[in-house]
N, C-alpha and C. Protein backbone atom coordinates (compact mmCIF):
# COMPACT_ATOMS: atom_id res chain seq x y z
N UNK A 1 -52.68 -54.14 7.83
CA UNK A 1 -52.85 -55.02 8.98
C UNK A 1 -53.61 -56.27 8.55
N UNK A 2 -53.50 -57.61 9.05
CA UNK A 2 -53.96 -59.06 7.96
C UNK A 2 -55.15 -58.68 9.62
N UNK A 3 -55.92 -59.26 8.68
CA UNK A 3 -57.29 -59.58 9.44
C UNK A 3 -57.72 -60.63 9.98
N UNK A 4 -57.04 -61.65 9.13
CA UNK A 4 -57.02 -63.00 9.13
C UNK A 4 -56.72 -63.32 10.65
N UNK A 5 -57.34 -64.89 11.16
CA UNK A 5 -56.92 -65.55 12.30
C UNK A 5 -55.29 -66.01 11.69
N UNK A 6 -54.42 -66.11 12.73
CA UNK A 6 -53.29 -66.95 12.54
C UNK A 6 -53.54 -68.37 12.75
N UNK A 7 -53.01 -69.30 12.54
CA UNK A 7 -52.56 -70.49 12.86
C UNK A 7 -51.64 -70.79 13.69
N UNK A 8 -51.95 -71.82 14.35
CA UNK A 8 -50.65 -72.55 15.47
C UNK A 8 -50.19 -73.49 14.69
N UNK A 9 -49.19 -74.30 15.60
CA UNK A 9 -48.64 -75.52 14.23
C UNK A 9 -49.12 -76.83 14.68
N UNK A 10 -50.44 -76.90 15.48
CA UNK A 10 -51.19 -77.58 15.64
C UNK A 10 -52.64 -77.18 14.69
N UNK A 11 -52.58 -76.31 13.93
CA UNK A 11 -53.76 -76.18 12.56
C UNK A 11 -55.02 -75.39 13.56
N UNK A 12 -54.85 -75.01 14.73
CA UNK A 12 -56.20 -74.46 15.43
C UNK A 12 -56.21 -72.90 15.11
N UNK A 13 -57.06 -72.65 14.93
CA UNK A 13 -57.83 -71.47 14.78
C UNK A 13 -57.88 -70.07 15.58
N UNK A 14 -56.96 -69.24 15.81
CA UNK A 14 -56.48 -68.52 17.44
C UNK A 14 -57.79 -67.45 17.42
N UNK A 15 -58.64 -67.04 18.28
CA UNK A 15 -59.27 -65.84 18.42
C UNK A 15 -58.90 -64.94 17.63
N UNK A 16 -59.89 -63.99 17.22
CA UNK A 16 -59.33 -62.77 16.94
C UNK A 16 -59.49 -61.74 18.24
N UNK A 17 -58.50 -60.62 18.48
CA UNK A 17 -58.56 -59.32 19.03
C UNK A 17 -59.77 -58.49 18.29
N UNK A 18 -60.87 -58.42 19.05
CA UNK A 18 -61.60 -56.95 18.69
C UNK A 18 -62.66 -58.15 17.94
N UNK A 19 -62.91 -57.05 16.74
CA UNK A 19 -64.11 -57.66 15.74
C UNK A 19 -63.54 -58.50 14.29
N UNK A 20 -64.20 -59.28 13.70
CA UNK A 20 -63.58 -59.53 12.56
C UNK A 20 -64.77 -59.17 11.79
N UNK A 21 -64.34 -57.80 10.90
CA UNK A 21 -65.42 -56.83 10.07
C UNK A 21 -65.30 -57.47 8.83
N UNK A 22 -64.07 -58.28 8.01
CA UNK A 22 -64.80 -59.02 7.09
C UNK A 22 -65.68 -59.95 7.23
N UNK A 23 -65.33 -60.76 8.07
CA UNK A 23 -66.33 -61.95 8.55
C UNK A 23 -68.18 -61.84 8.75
N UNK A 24 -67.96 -60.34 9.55
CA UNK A 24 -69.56 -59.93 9.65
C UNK A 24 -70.03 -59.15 8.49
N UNK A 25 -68.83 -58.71 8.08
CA UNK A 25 -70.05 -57.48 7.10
C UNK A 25 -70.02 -58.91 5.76
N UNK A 26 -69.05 -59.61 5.29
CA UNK A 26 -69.22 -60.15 4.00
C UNK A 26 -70.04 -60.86 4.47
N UNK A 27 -70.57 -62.06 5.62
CA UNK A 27 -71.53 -62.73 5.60
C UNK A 27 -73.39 -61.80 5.23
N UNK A 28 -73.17 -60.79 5.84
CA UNK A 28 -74.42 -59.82 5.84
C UNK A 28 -74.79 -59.62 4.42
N UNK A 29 -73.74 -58.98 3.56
CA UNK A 29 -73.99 -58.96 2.39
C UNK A 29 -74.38 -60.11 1.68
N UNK A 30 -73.26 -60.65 1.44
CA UNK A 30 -74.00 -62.59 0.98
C UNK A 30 -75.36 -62.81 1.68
N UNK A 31 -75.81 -62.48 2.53
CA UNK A 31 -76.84 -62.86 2.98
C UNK A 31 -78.18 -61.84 2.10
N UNK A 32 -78.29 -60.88 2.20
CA UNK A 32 -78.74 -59.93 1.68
C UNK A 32 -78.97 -60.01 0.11
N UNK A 33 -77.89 -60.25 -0.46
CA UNK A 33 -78.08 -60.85 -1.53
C UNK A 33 -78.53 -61.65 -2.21
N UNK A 34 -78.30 -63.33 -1.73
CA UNK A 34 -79.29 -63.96 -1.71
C UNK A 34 -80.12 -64.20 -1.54
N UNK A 35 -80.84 -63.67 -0.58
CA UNK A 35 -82.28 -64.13 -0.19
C UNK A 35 -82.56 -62.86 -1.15
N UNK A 36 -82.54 -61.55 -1.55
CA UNK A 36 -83.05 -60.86 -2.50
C UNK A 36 -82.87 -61.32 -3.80
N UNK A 37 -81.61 -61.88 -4.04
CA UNK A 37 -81.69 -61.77 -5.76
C UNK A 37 -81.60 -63.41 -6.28
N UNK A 38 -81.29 -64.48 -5.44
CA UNK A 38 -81.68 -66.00 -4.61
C UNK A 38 -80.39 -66.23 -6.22
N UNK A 39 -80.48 -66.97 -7.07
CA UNK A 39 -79.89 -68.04 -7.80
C UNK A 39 -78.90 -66.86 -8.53
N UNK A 40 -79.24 -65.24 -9.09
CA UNK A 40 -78.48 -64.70 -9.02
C UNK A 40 -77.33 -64.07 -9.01
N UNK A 41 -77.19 -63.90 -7.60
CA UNK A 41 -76.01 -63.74 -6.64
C UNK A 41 -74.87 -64.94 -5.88
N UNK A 42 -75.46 -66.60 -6.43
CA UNK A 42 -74.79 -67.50 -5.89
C UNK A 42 -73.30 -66.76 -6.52
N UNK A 43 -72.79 -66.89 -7.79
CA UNK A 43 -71.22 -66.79 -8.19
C UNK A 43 -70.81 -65.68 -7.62
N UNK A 44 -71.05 -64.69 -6.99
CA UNK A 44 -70.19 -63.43 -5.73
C UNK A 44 -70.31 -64.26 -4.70
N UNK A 45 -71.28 -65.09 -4.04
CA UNK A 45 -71.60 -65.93 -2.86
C UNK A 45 -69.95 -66.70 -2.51
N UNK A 46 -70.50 -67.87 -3.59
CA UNK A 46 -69.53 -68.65 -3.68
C UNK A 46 -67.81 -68.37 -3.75
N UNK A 47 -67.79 -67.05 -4.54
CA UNK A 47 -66.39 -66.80 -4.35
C UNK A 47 -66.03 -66.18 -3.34
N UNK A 48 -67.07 -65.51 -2.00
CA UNK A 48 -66.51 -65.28 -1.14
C UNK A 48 -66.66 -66.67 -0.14
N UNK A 49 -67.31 -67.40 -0.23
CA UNK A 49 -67.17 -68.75 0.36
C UNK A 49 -65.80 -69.52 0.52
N UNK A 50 -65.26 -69.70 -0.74
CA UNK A 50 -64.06 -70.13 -1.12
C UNK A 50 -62.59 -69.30 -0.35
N UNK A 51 -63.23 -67.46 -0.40
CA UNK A 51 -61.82 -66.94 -0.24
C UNK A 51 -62.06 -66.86 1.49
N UNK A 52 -63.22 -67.40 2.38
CA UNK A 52 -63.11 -67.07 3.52
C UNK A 52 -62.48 -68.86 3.51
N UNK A 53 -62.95 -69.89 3.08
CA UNK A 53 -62.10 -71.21 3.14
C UNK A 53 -61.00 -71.38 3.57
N UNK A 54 -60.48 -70.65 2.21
CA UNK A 54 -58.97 -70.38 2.19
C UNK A 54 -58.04 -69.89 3.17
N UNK A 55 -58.68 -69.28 3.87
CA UNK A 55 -57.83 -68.60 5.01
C UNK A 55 -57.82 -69.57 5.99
N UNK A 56 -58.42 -70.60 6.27
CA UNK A 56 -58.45 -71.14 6.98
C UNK A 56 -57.89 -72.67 7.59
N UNK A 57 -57.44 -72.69 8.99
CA UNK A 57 -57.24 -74.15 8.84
C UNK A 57 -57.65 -75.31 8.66
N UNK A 58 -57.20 -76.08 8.12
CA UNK A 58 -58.14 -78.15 8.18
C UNK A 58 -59.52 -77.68 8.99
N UNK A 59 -58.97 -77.78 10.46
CA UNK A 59 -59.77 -78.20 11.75
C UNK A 59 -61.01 -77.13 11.64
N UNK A 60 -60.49 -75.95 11.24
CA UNK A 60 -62.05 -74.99 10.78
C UNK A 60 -62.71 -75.04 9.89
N UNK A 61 -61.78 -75.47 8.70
CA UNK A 61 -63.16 -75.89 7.51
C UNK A 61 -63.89 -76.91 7.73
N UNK A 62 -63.28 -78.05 8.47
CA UNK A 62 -64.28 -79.39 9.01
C UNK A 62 -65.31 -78.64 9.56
N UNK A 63 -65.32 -78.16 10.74
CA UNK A 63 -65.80 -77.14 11.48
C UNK A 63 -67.27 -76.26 10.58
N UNK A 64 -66.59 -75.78 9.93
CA UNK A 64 -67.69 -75.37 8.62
C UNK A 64 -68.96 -75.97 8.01
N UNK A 65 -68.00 -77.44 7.66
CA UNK A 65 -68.96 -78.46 6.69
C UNK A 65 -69.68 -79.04 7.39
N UNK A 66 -69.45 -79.39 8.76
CA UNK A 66 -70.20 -80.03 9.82
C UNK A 66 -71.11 -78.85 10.23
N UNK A 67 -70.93 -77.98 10.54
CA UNK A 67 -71.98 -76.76 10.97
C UNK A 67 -72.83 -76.55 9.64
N UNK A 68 -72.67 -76.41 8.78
CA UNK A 68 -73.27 -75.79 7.39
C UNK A 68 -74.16 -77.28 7.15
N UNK A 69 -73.29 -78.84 7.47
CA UNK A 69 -74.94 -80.00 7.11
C UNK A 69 -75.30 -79.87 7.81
N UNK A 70 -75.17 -80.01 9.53
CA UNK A 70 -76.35 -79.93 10.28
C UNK A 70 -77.09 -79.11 10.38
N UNK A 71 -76.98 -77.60 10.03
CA UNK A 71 -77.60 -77.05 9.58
C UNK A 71 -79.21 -77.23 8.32
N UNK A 72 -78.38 -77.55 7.27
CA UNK A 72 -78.89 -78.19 6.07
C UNK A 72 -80.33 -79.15 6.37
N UNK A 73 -79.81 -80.13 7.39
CA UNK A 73 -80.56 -81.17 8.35
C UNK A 73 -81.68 -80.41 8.90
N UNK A 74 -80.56 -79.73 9.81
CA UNK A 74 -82.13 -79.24 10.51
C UNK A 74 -83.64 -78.35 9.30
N UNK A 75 -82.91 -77.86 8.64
CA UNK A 75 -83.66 -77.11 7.92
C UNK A 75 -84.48 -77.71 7.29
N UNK A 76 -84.26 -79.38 6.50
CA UNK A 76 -84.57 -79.74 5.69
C UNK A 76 -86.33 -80.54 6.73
N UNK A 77 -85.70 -80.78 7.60
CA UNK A 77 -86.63 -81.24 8.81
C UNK A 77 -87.41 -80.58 8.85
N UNK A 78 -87.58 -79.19 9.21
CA UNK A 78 -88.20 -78.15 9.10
C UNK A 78 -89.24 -77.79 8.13
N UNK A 79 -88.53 -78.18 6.98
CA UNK A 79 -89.58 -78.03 5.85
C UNK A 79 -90.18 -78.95 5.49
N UNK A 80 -90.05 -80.42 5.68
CA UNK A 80 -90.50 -82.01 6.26
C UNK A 80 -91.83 -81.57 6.96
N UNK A 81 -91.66 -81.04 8.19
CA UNK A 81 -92.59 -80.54 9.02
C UNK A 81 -93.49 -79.56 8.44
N UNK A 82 -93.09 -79.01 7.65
CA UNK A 82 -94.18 -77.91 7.33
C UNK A 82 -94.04 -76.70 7.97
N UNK A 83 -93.13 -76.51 9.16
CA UNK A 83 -93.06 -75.15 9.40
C UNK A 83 -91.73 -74.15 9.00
N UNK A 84 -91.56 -74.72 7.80
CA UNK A 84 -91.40 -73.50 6.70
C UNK A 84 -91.23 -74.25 5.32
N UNK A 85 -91.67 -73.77 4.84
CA UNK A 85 -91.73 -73.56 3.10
C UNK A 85 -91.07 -72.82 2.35
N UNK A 86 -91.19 -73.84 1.05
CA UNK A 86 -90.53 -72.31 -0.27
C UNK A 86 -91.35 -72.47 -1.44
N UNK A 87 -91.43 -71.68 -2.09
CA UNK A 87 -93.18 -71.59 -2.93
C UNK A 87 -92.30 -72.90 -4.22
N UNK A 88 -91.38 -72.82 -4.94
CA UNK A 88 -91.46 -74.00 -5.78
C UNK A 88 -90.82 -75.20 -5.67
N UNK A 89 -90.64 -75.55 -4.22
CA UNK A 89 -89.80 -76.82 -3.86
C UNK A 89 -90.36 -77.16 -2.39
N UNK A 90 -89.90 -78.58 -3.13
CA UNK A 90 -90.44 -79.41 -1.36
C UNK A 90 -88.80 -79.35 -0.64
N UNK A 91 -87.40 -79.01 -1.31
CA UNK A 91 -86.52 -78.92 -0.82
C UNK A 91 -85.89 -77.92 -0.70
N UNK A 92 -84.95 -77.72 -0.46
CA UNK A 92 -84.40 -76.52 0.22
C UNK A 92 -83.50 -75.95 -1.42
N UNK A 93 -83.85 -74.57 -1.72
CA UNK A 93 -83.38 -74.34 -2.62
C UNK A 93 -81.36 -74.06 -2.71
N UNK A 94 -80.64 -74.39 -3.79
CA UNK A 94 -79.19 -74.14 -3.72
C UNK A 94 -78.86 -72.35 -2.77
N UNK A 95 -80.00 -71.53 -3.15
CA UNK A 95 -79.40 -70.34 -2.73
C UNK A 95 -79.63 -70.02 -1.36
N UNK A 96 -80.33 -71.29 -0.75
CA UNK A 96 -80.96 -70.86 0.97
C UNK A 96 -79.20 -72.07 1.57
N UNK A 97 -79.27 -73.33 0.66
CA UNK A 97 -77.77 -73.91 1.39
C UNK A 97 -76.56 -73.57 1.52
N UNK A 98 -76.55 -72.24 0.56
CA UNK A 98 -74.96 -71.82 0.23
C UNK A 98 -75.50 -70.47 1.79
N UNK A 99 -76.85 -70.08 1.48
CA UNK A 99 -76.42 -68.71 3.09
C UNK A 99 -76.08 -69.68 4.47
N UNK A 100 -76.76 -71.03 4.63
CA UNK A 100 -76.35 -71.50 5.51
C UNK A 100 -74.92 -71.96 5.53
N UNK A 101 -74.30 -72.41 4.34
CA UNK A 101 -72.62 -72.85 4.15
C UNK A 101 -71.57 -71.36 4.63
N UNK A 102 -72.26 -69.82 4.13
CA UNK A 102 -72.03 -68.93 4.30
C UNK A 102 -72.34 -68.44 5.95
N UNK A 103 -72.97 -68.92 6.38
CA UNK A 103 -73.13 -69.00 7.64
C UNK A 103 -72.25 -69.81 8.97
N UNK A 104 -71.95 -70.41 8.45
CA UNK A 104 -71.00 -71.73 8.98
C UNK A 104 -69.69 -71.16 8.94
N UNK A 105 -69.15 -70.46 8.37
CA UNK A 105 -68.03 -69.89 7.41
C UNK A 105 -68.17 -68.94 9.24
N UNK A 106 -68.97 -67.93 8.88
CA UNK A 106 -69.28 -66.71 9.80
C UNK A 106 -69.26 -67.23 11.21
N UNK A 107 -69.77 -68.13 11.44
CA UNK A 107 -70.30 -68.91 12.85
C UNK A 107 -68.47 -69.09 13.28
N UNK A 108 -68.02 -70.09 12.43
CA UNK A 108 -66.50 -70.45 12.87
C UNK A 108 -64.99 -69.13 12.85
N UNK A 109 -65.64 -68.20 12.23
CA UNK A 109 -64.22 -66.71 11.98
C UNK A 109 -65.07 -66.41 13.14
N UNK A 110 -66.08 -65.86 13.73
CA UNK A 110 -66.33 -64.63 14.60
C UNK A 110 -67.67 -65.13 15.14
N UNK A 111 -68.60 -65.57 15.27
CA UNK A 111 -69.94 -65.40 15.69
C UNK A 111 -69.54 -66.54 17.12
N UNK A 112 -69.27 -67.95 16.88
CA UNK A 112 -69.45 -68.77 17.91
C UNK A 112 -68.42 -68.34 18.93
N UNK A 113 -67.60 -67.44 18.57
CA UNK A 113 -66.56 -66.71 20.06
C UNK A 113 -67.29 -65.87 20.82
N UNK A 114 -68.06 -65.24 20.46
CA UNK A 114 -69.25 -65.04 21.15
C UNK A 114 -70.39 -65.69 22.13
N UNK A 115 -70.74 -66.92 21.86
CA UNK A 115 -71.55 -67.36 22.14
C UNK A 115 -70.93 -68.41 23.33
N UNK A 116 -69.83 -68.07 23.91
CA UNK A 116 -69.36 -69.20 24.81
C UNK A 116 -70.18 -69.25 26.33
N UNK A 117 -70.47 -68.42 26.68
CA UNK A 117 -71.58 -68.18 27.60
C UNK A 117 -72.93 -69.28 26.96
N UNK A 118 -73.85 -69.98 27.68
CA UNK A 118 -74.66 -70.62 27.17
C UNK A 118 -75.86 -69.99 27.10
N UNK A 119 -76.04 -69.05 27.86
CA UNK A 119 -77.07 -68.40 28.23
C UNK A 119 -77.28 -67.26 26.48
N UNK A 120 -75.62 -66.66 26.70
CA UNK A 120 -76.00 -65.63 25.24
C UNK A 120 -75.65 -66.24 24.06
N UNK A 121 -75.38 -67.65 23.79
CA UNK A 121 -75.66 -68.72 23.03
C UNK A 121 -77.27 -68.87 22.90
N UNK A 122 -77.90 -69.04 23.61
CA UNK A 122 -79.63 -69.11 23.60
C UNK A 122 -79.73 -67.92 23.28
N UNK A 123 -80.16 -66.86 23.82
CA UNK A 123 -79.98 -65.44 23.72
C UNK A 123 -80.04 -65.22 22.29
N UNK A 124 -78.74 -64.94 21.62
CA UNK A 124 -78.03 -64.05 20.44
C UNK A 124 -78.99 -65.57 19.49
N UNK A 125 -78.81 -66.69 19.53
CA UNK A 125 -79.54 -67.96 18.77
C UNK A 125 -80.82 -67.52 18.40
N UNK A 126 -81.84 -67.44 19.86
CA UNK A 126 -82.97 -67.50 19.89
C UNK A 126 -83.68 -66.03 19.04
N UNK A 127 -82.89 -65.42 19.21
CA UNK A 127 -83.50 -63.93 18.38
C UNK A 127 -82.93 -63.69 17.08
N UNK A 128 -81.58 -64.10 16.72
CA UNK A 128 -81.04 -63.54 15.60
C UNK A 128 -81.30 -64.67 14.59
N UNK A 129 -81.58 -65.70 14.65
CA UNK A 129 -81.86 -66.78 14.05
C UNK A 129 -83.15 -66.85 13.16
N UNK A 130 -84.13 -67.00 14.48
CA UNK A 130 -85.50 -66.58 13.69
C UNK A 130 -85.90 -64.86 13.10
N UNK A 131 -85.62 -63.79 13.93
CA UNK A 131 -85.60 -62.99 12.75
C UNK A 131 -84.69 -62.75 11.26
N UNK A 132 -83.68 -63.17 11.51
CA UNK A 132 -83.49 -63.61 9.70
C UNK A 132 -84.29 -64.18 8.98
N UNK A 133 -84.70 -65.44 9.27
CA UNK A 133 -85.81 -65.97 8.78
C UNK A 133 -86.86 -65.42 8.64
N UNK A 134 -87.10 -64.40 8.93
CA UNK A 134 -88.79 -63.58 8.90
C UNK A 134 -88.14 -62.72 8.20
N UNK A 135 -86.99 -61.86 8.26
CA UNK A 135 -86.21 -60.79 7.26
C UNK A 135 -86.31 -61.60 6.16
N UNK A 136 -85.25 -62.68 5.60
CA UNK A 136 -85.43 -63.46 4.59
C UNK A 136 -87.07 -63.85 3.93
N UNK A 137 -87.92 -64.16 4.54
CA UNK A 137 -89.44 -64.17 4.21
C UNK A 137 -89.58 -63.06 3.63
N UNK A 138 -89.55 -61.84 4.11
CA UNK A 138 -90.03 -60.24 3.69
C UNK A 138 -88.84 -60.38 2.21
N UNK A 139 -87.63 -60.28 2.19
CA UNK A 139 -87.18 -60.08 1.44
C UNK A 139 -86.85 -61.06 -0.16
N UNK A 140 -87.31 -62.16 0.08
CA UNK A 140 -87.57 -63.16 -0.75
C UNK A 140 -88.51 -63.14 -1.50
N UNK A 141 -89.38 -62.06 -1.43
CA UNK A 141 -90.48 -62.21 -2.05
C UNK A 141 -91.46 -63.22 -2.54
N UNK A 142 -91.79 -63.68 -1.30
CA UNK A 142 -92.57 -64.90 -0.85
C UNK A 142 -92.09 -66.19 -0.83
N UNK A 143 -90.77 -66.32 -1.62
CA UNK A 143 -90.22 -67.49 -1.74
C UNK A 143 -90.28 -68.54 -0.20
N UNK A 144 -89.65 -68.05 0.48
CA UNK A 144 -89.82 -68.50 2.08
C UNK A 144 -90.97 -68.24 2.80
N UNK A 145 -91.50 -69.37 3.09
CA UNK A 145 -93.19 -69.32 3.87
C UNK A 145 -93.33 -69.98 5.04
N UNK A 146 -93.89 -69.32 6.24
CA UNK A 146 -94.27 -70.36 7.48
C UNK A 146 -95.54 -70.66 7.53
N UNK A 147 -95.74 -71.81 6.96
CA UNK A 147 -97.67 -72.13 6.94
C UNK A 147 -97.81 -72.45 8.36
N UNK A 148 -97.40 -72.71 9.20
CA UNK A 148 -97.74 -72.78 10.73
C UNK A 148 -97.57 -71.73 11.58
N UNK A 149 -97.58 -70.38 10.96
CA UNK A 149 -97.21 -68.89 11.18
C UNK A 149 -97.45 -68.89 12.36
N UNK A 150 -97.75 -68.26 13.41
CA UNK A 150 -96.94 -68.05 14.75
C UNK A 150 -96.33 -69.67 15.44
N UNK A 151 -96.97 -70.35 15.08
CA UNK A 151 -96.02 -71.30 15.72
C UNK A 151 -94.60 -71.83 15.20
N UNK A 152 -94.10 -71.64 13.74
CA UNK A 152 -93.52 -71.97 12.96
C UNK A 152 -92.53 -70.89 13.78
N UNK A 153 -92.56 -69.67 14.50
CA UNK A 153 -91.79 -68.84 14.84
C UNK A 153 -91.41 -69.46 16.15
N UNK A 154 -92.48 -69.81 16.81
CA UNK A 154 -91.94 -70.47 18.69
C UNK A 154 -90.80 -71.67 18.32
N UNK A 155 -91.22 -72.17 17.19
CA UNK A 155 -90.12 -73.53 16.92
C UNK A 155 -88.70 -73.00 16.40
N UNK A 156 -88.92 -72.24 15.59
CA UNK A 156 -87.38 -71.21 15.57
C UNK A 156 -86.99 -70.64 16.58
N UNK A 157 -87.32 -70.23 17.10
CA UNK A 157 -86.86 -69.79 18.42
C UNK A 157 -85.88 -70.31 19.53
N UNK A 158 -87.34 -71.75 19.64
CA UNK A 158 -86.73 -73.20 20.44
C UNK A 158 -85.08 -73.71 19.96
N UNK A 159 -85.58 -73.77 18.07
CA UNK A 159 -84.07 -74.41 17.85
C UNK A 159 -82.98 -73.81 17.70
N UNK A 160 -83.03 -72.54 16.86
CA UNK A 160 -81.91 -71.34 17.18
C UNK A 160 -81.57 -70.95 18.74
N UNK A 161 -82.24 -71.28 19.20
CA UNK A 161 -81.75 -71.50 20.58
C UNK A 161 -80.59 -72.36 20.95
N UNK A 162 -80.73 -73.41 20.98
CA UNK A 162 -79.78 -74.78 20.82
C UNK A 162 -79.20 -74.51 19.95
N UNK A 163 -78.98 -73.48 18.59
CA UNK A 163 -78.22 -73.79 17.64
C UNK A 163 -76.84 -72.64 18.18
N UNK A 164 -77.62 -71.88 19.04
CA UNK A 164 -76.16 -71.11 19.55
C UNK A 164 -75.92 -71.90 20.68
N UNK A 165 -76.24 -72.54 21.54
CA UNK A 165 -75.47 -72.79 22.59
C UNK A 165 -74.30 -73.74 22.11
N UNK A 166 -75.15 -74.94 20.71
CA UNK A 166 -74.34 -75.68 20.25
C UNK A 166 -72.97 -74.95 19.90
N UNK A 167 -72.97 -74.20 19.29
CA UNK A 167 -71.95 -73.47 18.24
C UNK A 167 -71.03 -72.78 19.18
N UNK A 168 -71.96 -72.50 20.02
CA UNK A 168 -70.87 -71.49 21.29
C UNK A 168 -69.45 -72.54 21.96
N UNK A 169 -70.17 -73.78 21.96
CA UNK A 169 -69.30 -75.49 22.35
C UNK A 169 -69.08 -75.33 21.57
N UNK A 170 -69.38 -75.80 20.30
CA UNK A 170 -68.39 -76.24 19.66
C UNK A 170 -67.12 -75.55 18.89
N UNK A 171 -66.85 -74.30 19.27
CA UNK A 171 -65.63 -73.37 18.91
C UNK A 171 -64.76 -74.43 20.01
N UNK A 172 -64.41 -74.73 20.81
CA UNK A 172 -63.55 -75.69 21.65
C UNK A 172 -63.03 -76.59 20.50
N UNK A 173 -63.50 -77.47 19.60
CA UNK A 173 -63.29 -78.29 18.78
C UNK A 173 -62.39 -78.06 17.91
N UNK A 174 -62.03 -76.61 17.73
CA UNK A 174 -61.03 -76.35 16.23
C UNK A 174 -60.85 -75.07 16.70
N UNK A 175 -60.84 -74.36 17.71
CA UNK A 175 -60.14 -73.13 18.12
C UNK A 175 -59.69 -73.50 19.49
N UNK A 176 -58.40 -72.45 19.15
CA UNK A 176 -57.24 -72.43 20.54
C UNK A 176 -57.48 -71.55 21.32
N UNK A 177 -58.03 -71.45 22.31
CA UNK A 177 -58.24 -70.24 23.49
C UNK A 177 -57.12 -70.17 24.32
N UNK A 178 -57.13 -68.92 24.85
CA UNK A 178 -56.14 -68.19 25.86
C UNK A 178 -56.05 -69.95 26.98
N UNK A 179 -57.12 -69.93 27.56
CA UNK A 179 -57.07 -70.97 28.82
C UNK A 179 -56.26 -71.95 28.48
């Protein structure tokens, strides 16, 4: 059975029926991986980066690259600010931009079909967002730091908040819904 989204012959992106279990479990792993084993694990990263690409149309990989910099952005802001760190860079290391590129990937196959509601856009944002980030902290072995520690968490919160409602919109942009 292909797992894969189909295509229309307008290049949009159709829902999937049910769950898409590569989409969640390979992002989890890539995730897991990197933040444990960080520079590593990029070449398994990357080649599942590429083979979730591939499946995909134009309008979703745009979709991707635009979710994965602003992402990038926000993060980089973040660490600008001081409420989060990484013990040997003032910038964001290659193996924290590829989980967010890997993320973007995940957000556009299965996560932002979820989030079309705005409310469980804030919701699923506001909690699953910043505890990665505190998972990633624990599992990084110090690499990732919030020197503004409980507040560095209310501000994740705030923006993973907005970052699902965003994402929950912006599946409209490069996916075809029933309506």
């Amino acid at each position: 059975m292909n797992t894969f989204s189909t295509t229309t012959a307008e290049g949009y992106l159709t829902p999937h029926q049910g769950i898409h279990w590569r989409s969640i479990i390979g992002f989890e792993l890539a995730w897991l991986a990197l933040v444990y084993f960080q520079g590593i694990a990029a070449l398994p990263a990357v080649a599942y980066l590429l083979f979730g690409l591939y499946h995909l149309p134009n309008r979703a990989r745009l979709a991707v690259i635009i979710i994965a910099a602003s992402g990038i952005m926000i993060d980089s802001v973040l660490v600008t600010l001081n409420v989060m760190s990484f013990s040997d860079s003032s910038l964001l290391p290659g193996w924290f931009i590829l989980i967010w590129l890997l993320f973007a990937l995940a957000a556009v196959e299965t996560m932002a079909g979820f989030l079309r509601p705005w409310w469980l856009g804030w919701l699923l944002g506001a909690t699953g967002g910043p505890l990665s980030y505190l998972g990633g902290a624990t599992l990084s072995g110090g690499e990732l730091q919030f020197p503004l520690a409980p507040w560095s968490f209310v501000i994740l919160v705030v923006v993973w908040g907005f970052i699902g409602i965003i994402l929950g919109y912006s599946r409209r942009l490069y996916a075809q819904t029933d309506k």
